[in-house]
Every structure is written in structure tokens, then in C-alpha cells.
Protein backbone atom coordinates (compact mmCIF):
# COMPACT_ATOMS: atom_id res chain seq x y z
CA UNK A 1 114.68 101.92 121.66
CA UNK A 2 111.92 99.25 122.34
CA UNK A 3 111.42 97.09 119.46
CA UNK A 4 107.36 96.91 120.89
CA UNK A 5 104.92 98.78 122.15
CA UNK A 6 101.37 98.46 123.44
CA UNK A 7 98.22 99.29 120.71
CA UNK A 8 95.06 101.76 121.79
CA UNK A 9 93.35 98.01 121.93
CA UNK A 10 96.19 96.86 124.89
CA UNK A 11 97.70 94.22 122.25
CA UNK A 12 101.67 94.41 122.24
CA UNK A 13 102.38 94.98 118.25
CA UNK A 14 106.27 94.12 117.37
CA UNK A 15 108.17 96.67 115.34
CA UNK A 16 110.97 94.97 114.87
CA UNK A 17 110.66 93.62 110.94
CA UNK A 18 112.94 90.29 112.47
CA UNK A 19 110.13 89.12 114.51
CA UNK A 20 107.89 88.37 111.23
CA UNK A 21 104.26 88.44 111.67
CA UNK A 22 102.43 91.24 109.96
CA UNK A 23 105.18 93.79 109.32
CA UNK A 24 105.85 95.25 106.08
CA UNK A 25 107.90 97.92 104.24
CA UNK A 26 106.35 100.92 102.95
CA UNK A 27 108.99 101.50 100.22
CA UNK A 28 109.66 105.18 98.67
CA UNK A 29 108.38 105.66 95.09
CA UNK A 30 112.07 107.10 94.69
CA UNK A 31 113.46 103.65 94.58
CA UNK A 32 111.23 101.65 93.00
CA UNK A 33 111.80 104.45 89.87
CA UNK A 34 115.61 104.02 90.38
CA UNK A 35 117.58 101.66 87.90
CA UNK A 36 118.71 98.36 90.30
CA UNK A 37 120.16 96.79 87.84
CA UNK A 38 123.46 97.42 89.31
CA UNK A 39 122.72 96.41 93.04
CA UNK A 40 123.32 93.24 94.36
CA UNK A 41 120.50 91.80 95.73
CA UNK A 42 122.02 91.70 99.51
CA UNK A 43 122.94 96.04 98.76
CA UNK A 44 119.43 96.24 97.35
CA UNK A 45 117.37 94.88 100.83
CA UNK A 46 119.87 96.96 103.09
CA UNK A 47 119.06 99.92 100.97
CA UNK A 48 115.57 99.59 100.85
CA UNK A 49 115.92 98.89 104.71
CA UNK A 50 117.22 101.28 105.31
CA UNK A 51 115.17 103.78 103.22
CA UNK A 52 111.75 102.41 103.49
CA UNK A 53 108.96 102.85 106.71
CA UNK A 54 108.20 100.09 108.72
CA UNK A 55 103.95 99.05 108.18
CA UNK A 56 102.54 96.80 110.58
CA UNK A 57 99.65 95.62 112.00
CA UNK A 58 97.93 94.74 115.07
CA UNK A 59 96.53 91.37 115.59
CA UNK A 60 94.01 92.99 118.32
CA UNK A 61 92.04 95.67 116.44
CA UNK A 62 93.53 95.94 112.94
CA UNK A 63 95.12 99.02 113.58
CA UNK A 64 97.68 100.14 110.96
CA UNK A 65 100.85 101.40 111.99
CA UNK A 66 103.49 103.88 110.04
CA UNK A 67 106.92 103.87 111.97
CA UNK A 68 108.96 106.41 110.01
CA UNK A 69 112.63 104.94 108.65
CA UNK A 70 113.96 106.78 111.50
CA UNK A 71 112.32 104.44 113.96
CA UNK A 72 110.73 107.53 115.70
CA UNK A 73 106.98 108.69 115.10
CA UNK A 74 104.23 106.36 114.81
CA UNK A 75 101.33 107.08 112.99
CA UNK A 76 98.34 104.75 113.45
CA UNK A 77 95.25 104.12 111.13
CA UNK A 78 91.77 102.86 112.36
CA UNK A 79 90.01 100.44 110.41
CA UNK A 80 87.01 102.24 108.98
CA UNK A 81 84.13 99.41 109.67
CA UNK A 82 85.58 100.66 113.62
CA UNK A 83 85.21 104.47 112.82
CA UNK A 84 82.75 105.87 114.28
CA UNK A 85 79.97 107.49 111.55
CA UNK A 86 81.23 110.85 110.24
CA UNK A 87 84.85 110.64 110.61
């Protein structure tokens, strides 16, 4: 599986959360309710890892980008200023 891919805009937007710039995690409401008390910190960033979606976005357009924690689909998000009236 790539760790890139190419925006709507033709910018190449990194998925890979190692390569820095602009990624984040989207983390499940499910673990920020759970007690962590008991986690060590280096169990509690694999976990949430491992549970969490990837957000990032593209330096081209602004696009937002889902990647689900299964590193399959994509969702992306237009800026609204760039949505066209009525959408």
C-alpha cells in the first residue's frame, strides 16, 4: 500500500503519519472515555494508533482527508469558501 497519493488539485498529500506535515489522528470518542490510567504511555500511542483515523491535509487546495484505521477508504472534504454556491 502507497503511503501517498495524488489530491483532485494534482498535489501529492502523504498518508503516512511518519512523514509529519499536516497529518493528524481522528481519535474514537471510545477511548478518550476509557480510564488510561493504567497504560503506559508507549501502550497508550500504539493503541490509539492503532484505533484512531488518519486526518490530513493538502498543502494544494486545503482538502481534508479521512483515511479509515484500516488504511483503506478515503474520504475527502472541500473547503467551503471553494464550494460552489448551494452545495
Amino acid at each position: 500500500m502507497s503511503s501517498r497519493f495524488l489530491c483532485e488539485c494534482g498535489a501529492r498529500v502523504e498518508k503516512n503519519l511518519f512523514s509529519g506535515h499536516g497529518i493528524a489522528l481522528l481519535v474514537p470518542e471510545e477511548m478518550v472515555d476509557k480510564d488510561l490510567s493504567q497504560i503506559s504511555g508507549e501502550a497508550l500511542a500504539r493503541e490509539l494508533v492503532m484505533k484512531s483515523s488518519i486526518v490530513v491535509t493538502c498543502r494544494g487546495c486545503s482538502r481534508l482527508f479521512v483515511i479509515e484505521k484500516d488504511g483503506g477508504a478515503i474520504q475527502s472534504f472541500r473547503p467551503e469558501a471553494d464550494a460552489p454556491a448551494g452545495s
